[in-house]
Protein backbone atom coordinates (compact mmCIF):
# COMPACT_ATOMS: atom_id res chain seq x y z
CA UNK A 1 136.05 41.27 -40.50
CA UNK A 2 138.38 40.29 -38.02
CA UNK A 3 138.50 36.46 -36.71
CA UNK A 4 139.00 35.74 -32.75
CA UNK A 5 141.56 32.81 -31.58
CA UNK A 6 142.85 31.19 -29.16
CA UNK A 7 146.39 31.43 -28.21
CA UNK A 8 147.92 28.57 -26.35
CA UNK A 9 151.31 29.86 -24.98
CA UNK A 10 154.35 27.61 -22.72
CA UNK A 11 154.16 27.95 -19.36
CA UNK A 12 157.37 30.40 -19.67
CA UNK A 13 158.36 34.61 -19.61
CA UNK A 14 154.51 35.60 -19.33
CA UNK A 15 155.66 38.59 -18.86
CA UNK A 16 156.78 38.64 -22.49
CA UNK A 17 153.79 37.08 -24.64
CA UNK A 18 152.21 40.66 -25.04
CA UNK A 19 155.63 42.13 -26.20
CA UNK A 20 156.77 39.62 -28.37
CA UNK A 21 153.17 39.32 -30.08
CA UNK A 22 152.70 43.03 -30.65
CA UNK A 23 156.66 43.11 -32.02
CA UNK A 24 156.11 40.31 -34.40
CA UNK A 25 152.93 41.61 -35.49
CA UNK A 26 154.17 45.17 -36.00
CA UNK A 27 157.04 43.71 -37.64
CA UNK A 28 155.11 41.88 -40.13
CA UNK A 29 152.91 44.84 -40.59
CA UNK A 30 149.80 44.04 -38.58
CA UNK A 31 147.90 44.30 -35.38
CA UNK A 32 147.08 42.25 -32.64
CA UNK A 33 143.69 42.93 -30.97
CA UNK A 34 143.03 41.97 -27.22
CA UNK A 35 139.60 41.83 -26.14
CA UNK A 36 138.14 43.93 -23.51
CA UNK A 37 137.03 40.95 -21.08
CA UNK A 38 139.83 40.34 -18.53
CA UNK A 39 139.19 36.48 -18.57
CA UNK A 40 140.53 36.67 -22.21
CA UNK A 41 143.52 38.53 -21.68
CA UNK A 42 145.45 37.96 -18.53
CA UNK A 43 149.06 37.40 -19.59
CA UNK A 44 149.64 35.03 -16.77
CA UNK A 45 147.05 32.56 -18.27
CA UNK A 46 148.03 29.59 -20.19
CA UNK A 47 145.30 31.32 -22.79
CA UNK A 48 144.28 34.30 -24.19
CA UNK A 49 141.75 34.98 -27.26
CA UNK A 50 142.86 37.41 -29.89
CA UNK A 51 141.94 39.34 -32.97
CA UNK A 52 143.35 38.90 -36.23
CA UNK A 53 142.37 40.32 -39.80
CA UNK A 54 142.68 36.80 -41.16
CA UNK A 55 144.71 33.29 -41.05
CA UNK A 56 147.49 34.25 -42.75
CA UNK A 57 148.63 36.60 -40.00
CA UNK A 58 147.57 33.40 -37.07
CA UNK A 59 150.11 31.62 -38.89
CA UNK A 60 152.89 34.02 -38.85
CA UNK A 61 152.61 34.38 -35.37
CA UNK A 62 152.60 30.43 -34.63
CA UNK A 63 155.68 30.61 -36.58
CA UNK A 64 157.75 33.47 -35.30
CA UNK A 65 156.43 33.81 -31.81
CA UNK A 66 158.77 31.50 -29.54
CA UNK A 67 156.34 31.77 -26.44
CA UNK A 68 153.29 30.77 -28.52
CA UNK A 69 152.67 26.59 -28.49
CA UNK A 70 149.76 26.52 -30.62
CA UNK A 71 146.87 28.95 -32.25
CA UNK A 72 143.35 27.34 -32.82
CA UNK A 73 140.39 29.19 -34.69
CA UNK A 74 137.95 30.22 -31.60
CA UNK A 75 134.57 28.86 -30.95
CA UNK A 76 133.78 30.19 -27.17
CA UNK A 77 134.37 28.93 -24.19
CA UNK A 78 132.10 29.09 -20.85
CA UNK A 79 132.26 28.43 -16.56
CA UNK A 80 130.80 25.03 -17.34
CA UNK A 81 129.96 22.97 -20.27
CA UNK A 82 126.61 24.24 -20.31
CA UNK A 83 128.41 27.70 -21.49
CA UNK A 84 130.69 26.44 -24.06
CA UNK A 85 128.02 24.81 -25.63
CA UNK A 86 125.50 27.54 -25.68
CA UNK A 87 128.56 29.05 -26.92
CA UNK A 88 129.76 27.02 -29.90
CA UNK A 89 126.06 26.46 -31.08
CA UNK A 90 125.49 30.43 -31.70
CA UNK A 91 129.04 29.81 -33.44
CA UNK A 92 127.85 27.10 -35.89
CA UNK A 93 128.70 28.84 -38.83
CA UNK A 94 132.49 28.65 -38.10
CA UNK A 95 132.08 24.57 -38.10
CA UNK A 96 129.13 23.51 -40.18
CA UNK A 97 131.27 23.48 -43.00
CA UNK A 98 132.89 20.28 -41.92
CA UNK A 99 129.64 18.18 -41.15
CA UNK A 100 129.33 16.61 -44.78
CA UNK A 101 132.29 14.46 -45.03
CA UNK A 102 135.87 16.13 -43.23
CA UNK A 103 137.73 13.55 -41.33
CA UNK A 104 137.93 14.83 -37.63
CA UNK A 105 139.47 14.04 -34.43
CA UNK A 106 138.89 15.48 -30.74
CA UNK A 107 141.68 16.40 -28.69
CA UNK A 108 140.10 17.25 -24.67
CA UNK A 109 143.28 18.76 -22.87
CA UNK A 110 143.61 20.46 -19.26
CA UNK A 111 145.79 22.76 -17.30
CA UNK A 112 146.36 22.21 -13.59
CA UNK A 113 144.51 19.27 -13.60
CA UNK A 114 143.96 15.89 -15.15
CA UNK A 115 141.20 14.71 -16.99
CA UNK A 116 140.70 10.65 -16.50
CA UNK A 117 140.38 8.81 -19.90
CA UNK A 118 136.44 8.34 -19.29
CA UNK A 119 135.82 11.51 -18.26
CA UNK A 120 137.30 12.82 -21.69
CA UNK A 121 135.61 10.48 -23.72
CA UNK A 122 132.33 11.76 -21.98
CA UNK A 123 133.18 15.62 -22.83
CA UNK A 124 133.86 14.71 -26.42
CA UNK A 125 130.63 12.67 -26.79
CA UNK A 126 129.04 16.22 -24.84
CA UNK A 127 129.34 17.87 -28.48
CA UNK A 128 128.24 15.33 -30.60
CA UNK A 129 125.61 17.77 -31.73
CA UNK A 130 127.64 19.41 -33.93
CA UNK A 131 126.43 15.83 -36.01
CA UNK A 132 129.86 15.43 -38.12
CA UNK A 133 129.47 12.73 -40.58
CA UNK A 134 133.06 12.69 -41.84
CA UNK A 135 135.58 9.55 -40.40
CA UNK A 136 136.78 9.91 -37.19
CA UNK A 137 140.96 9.81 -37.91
CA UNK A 138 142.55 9.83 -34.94
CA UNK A 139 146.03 10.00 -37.30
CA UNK A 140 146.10 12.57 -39.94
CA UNK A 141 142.49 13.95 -39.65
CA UNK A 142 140.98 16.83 -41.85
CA UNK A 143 140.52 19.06 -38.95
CA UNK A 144 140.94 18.54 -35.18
CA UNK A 145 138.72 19.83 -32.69
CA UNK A 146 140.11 20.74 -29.14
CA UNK A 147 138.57 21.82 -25.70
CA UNK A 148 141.03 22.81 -23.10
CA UNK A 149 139.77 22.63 -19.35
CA UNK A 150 141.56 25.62 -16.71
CA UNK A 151 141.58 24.39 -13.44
CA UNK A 152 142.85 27.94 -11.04
């Protein structure tokens, strides 16, 4: 079943993210899948969410693309907090597994704006049902959780 992510690209050649993905995936004997909701898909975004079969092919795109900065498993996203939540808490199976006892870190990141130090610290403290028990390693965690903010 296929897995969606998020695709963090540089803020260069939009007009070639789709190409280059759907090269490097063909060349590596795979497809990408864009969603049908416009939100998730405009090329001139600094994000789109994708379709892959499975990790494997997430990381051979990180690696090959030049346009893509980073690739993170998707939980949802939302027009306000209230959304994303909702969101990530129908998603729980996706995170659950690291409740027991993974080290963790939150990473709270914008683009065209800037989110004050408090303010961030408030938005990761705004998921803290997700109730992870593991130490918080703000170093070399286990897994790192991130929530980007789009300001248009």
């Amino acid at each position: 079943m296929p897995s969606r992510y998020l695709f963090q690209f540089a803020q260069v050649h939009s007009e070639f993210r789709v190409p280059e993905l759907q090269s490097i995936s063909e060349l590596n004997g795979f497809t990408v899948r864009f969603l049908d909701d416009p939100e998730c898909n405009d090329p001139e975004r600094p994000f789109m969410v994708l379709e892959l079969e499975n990790e494997e092919q997430a990381r051979i795109l990180a690696k090959r693309c030049i346009l893509v900065k980073a690739i993170y498993d998707y939980y949802g996203h939302g027009s306000s907090y209230a959304d994303l939540h909702k969101t990530n808490q129908s998603n729980r199976e996706k995170w659950a597994a690291y409740i027991p006892d993974t080290s963790f870190k939150f990473f709270v990141s914008a683009f065209n704006h800037k989110i004050p130090q408090r303010r961030q610290r408030d938005v990761i403290e705004s998921f803290a049902y997700m109730g992870f028990l593991g130490e918080i390693n703000m170093k070399n965690p286990d897994v790192m959780f991130s929530c980007f903010e789009e300001c248009e």
